[in-house]
Structures are given as structure tokens and as C-alpha cells.
Protein backbone atom coordinates (compact mmCIF):
# COMPACT_ATOMS: atom_id res chain seq x y z
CA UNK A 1 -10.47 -17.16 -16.35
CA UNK A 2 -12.70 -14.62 -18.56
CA UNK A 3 -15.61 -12.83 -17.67
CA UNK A 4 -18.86 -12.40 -20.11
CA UNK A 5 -20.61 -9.64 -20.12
CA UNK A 6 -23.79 -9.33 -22.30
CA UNK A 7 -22.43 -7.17 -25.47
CA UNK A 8 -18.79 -6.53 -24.06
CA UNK A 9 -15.77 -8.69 -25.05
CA UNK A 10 -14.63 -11.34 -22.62
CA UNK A 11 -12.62 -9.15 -19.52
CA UNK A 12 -9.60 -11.17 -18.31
CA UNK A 13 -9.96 -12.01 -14.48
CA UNK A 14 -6.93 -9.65 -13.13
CA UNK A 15 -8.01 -6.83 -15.49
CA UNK A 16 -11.00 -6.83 -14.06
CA UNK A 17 -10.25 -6.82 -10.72
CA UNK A 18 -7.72 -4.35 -11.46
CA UNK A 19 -10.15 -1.95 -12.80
CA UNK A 20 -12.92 -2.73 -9.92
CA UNK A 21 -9.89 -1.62 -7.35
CA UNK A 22 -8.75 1.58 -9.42
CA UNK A 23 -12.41 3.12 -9.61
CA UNK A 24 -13.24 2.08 -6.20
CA UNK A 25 -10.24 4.30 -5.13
CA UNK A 26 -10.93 7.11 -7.45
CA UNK A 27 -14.71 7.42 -6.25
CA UNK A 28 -13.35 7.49 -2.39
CA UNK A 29 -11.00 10.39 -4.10
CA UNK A 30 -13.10 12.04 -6.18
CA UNK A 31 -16.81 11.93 -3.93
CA UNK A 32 -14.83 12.63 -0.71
CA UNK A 33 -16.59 9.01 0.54
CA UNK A 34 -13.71 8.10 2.95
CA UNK A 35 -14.84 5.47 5.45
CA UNK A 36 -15.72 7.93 8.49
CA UNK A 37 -13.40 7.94 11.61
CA UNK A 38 -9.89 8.27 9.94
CA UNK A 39 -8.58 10.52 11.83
CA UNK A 40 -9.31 8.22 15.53
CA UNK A 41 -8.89 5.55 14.21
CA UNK A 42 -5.41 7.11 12.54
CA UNK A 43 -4.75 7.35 16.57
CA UNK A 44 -5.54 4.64 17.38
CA UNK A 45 -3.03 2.92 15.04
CA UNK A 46 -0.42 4.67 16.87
CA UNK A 47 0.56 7.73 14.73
CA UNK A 48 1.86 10.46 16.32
CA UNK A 49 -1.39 12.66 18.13
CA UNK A 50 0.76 16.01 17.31
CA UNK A 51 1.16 15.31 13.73
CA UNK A 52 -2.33 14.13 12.99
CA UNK A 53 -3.89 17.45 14.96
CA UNK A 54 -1.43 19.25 12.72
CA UNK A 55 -3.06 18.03 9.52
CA UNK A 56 -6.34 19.86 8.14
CA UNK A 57 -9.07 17.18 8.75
CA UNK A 58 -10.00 16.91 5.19
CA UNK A 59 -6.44 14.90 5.17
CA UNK A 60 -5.90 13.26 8.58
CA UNK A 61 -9.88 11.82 7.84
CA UNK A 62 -8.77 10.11 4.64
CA UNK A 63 -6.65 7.45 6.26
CA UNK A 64 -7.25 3.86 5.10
CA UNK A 65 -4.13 2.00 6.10
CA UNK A 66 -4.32 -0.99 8.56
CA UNK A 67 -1.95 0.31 10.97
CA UNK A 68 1.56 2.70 11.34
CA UNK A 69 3.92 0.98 9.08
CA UNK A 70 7.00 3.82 10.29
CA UNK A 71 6.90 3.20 14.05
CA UNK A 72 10.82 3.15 14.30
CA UNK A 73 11.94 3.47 11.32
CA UNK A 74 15.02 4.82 10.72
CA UNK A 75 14.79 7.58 7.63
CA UNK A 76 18.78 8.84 8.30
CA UNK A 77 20.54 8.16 4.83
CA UNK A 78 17.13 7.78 3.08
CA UNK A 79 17.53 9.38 -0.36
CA UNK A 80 14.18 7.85 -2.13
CA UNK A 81 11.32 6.49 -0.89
CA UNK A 82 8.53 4.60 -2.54
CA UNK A 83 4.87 4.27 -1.16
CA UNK A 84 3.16 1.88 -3.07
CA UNK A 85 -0.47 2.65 -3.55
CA UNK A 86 -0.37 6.23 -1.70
CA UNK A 87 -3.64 6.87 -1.28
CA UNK A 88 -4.46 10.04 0.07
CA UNK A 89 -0.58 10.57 0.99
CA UNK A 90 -1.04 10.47 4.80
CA UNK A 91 2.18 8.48 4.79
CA UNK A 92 4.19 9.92 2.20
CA UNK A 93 3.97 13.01 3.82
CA UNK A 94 5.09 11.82 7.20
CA UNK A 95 8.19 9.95 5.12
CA UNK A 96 8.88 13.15 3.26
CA UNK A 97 8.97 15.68 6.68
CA UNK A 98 11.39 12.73 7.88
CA UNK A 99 13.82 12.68 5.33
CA UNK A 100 16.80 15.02 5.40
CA UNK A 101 17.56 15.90 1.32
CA UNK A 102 15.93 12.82 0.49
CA UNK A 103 12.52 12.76 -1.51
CA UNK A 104 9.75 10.42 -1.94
CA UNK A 105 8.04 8.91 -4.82
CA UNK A 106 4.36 8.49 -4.15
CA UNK A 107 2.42 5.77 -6.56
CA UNK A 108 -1.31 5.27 -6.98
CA UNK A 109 -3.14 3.88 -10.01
CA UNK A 110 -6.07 6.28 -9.49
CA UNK A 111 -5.57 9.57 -10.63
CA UNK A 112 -8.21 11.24 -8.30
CA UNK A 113 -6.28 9.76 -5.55
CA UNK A 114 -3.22 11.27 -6.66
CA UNK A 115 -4.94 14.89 -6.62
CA UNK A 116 -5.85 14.08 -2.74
CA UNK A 117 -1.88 12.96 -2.12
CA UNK A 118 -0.94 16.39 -3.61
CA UNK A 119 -3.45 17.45 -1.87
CA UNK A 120 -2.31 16.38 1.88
CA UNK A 121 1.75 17.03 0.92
CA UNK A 122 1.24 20.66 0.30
CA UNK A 123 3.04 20.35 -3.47
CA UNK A 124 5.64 22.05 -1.42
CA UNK A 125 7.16 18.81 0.52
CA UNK A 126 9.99 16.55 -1.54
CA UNK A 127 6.99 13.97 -3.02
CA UNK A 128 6.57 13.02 -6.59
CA UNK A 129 3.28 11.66 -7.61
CA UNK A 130 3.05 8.86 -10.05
CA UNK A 131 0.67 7.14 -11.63
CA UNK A 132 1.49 3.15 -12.29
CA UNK A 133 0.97 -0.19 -11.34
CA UNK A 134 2.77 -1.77 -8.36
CA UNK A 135 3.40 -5.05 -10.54
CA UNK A 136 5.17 -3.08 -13.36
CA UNK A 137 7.50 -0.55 -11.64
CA UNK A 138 7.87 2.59 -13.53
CA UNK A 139 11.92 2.86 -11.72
CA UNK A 140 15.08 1.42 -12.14
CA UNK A 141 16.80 -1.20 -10.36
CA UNK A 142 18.57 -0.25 -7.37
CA UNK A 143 17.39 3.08 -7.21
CA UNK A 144 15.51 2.86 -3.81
CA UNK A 145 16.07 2.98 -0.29
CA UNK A 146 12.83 2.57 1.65
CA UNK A 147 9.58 0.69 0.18
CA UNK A 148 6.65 1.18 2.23
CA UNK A 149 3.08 -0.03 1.24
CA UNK A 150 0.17 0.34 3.65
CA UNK A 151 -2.75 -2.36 3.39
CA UNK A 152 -2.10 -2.13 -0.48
CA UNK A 153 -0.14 -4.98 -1.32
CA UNK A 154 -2.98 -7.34 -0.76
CA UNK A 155 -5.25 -6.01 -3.23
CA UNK A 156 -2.29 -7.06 -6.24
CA UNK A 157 -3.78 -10.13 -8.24
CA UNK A 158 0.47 -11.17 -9.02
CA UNK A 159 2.14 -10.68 -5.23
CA UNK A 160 4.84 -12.56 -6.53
CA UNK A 161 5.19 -10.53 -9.83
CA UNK A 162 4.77 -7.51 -7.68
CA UNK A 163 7.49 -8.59 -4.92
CA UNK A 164 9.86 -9.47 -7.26
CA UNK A 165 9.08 -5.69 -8.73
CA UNK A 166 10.27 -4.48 -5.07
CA UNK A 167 13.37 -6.70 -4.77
CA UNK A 168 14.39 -5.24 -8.64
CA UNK A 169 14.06 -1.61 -7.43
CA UNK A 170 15.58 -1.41 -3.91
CA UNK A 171 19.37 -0.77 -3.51
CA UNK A 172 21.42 -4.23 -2.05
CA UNK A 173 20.69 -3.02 2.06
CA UNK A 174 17.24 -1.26 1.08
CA UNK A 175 14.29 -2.25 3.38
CA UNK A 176 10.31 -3.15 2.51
CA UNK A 177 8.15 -1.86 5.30
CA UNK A 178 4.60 -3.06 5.04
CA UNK A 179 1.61 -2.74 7.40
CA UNK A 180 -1.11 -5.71 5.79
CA UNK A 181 -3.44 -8.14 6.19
CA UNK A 182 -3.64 -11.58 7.03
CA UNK A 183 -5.57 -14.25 7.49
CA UNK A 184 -6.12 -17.30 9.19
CA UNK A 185 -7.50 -20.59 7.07
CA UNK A 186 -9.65 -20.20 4.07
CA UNK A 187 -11.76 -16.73 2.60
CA UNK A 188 -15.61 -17.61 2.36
CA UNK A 189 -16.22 -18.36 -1.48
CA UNK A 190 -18.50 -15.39 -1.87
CA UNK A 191 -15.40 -13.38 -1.02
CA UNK A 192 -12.81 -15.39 -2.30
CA UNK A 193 -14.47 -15.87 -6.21
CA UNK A 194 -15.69 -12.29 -6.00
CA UNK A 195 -13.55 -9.76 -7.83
CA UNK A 196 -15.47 -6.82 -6.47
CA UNK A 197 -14.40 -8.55 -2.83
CA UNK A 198 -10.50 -7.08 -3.53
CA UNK A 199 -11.84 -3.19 -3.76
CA UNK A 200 -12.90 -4.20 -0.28
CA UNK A 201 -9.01 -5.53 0.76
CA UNK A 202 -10.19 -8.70 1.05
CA UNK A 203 -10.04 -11.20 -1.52
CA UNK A 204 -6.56 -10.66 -2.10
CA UNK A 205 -5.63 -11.12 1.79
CA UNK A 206 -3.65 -14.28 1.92
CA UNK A 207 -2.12 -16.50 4.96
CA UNK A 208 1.01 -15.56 6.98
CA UNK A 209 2.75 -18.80 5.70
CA UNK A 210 2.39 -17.75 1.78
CA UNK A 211 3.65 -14.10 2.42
CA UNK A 212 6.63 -15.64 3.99
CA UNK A 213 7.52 -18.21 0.76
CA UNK A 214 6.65 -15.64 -1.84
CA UNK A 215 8.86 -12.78 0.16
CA UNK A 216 11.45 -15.54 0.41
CA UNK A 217 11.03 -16.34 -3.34
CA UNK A 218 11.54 -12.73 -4.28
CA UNK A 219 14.88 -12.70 -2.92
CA UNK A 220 14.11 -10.80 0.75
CA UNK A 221 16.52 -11.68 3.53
CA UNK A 222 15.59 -10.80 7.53
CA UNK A 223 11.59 -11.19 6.52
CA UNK A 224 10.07 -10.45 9.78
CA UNK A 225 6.03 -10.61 10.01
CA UNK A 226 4.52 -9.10 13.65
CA UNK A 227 2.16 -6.80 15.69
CA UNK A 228 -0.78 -8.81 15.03
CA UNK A 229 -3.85 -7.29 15.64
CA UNK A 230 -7.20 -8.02 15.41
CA UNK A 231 -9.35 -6.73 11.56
CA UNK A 232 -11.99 -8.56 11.61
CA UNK A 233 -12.59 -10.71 9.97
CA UNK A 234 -8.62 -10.48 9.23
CA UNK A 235 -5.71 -9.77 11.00
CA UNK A 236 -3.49 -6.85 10.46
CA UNK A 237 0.10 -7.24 10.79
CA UNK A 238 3.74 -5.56 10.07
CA UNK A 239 5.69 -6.90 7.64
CA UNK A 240 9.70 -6.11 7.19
CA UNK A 241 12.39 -7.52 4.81
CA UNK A 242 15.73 -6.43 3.47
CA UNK A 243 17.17 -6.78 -0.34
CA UNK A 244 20.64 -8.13 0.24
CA UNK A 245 23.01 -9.64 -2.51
């Protein structure tokens, strides 16, 4: 589907979307317009207390992930790691302070919200910032250990392009770690048919069923989807899965 816009060119659908999510970001980077509360509510999705009072608050307050996605992870033999759609780099920091001689490769779309990831990981910690698109990896195949993504999977117009970008990357034995939304029946139209509804992570957010088939039709073994909790009007939940071959 096109859209018209009086004296522009026809915009196709997924370009546009992409571009409403990529300056939506870069605003929240560049004008410092975080959603307030970050840092609690940070807390509240169980990160560790000590870590987050460690942080200077201009970084702790820029979290806007839909839950802990590393609770129990294991980072021992972890030599990369990829967030997908860092953000503000609240998590590849806490990956990066985890690993021992490992690094981590932190990819965002907006460039403004790169400058806040090297921002919150010092410059000093083992994180490379990259600018791409989750759907068209800049990495080889079977270079990666540890994929995490942090509600940023669901605002990707091709999941199945994109998952089939994580299966191609990860090493046979690497791991996807996910915390993301879900939901339960059908989006409203006004959300669903509304491309400026993704910036917002919610037109994107599909069913528990279809992440399940399209993680399956990526290739992902041991796909695991729990800790549901309530995000209104979604549900956020964990998602794991392993590349094996």
C-alpha cells in the first residue's frame, strides 16, 4: 500500500512507518523527552536497585524497555552480543559489565539515540555502536552469541524478515533473549491502520500464537514465551529461543 501526500511522491507503507519510528526515537534522544519515571519503573521491572542507583539519572531515566530481558542469563563464554534497537544503552551496558573479554554490538537506527547509548556506556565499556536496520543485519552469519532486543522487535514491519536476520547471525547454540509485547485478539483499527500507532509500540504488537510460528519458521529451537504481565492495553512478556543446526 502507498501513501499520497499532497506534492510528495507516493511513500511505500513500511518506509513510512519506518521513518515515523526512527524520528520518534531521535526526538526522545535528541529533546531529552523520555517518558518520565524510568528509573522506578526500571525497578520495578526487576533490574538490579544497586546498578540502577549507580547510573547518573540522566541514563537510568531513559529506560523504555517492557521489562528485564537478562534476569538469569548466563553471559560466561559470551564473546559478542547484539542489542537490537539499543536505545539509550541501559542494557548494553549491563551486558557489557557482564561479559568477561567479550564485547557488545549495540544497534539503533536513530543516530541521536546512538549519542545517548555512548552516552550511558561511558565510551570506555567493550560496546560498539551501530547504526542499521534490524531487518538487514549489518554482521555475518554465525558471528553471535547472545541476541537481546527489548520491546523493539515489535515495532519491525517484516518480523519474519527480521527473525530470519537473527537465526543468520547467531552461532549454531547462540540464544535470542527478548522482553516484548503481546496481545490478546484483535488491535482497534485506529491503531492497527495507523502507521504513526508503531512509534507508539503498538501497531506492530502481534498475538502470542504468531510469534511462536514465525520464531518456529525462522529456524529457532527451545522457543519459550513467559512472565506475562500486565501493559495495558498489551501484555508484556519474555521471549527465549536457541539457533541449533
Amino acid at each position: 500500500m502507498a501513501v499520497f501526500v499532497k506534492g510528495k511522491p507516493p511513500t511505500d507503507w513500511k518506509l513510512q512507518v519506518k521513518s515515523f519510528v526512527r524520528d520518534r526515537y531521535a526526538h526522545l534522544a535528541e529533546a531529552d523527552a523520555f517518558p518520565d519515571g524510568g528509573s522506578g519503573r526500571a525497578r520495578g521491572a526487576g533490574y538490579p536497585p544497586q546498578w540502577l542507583a549507580g547510573l547518573p539519572e540522566r541514563v537510568s531515566s531513559a529506560y523504555c524497555g517492557c521489562g528485564y530481558a537478562l534476569d538469569g542469563v548466563d553471559l560466561s563464554g559470551v564473546r559478542l552480543a547484539v542489542d537490537l534497537g539499543c536505545g539509550a544503552g541501559l542494557d548494553s551496558r549491563l551486558v557489557a559489565e557482564g561479559l568477561d573479554g567479550g564485547w557488545v554490538l549495540a544497534l539503533d537506527m536513530a543516530l541521536p539515540m546512538l549519542r545517548r547509548a555512548r552516552e550511558a556506556t561511558g565510551g570506555a565499556a567493550p560496546v560498539r555502536l551501530t547504526a542499521g536496520d534490524i531487518e538487514v543485519l549489518p554482521i555475518r552469519g554465525d558471528a553471535v552469541d547472545l541476541v537481546m532486543a527489548n520491546a523493539s522487535l515489535n515495532l519491525l514491519t517484516d518480523k519474519g524478515a527480521a527473525l530470519a536476520e537473527l537465526w543468520r547471525v547467531l552461532r549454531p547454540g547462540g540464544r535470542l533473549i527478548a522482553r516484548e509485547l503481546v496481545r490478546e485478539g484483535e488491535l482497534p483499527d485506529e491503531i492497527a491502520q495507523d502507521p504513526q500507532a508503531w512509534n507508539a509500540s503498538l501497531g506492530g504488537v502481534l498475538e502470542e500464537g504468531e510469534w511462536l510460528r514465525l520464531l518456529g519458521a525462522a529456524g529457532f529451537s527451545d522457543v519459550e514465551i513467559t512472565d506475562h504481565r500486565s501493559f495495558t492495553p498489551v501484555i508484556a512478556v519474555r521471549i527465549e529461543a536457541v539457533k541449533k543446526v
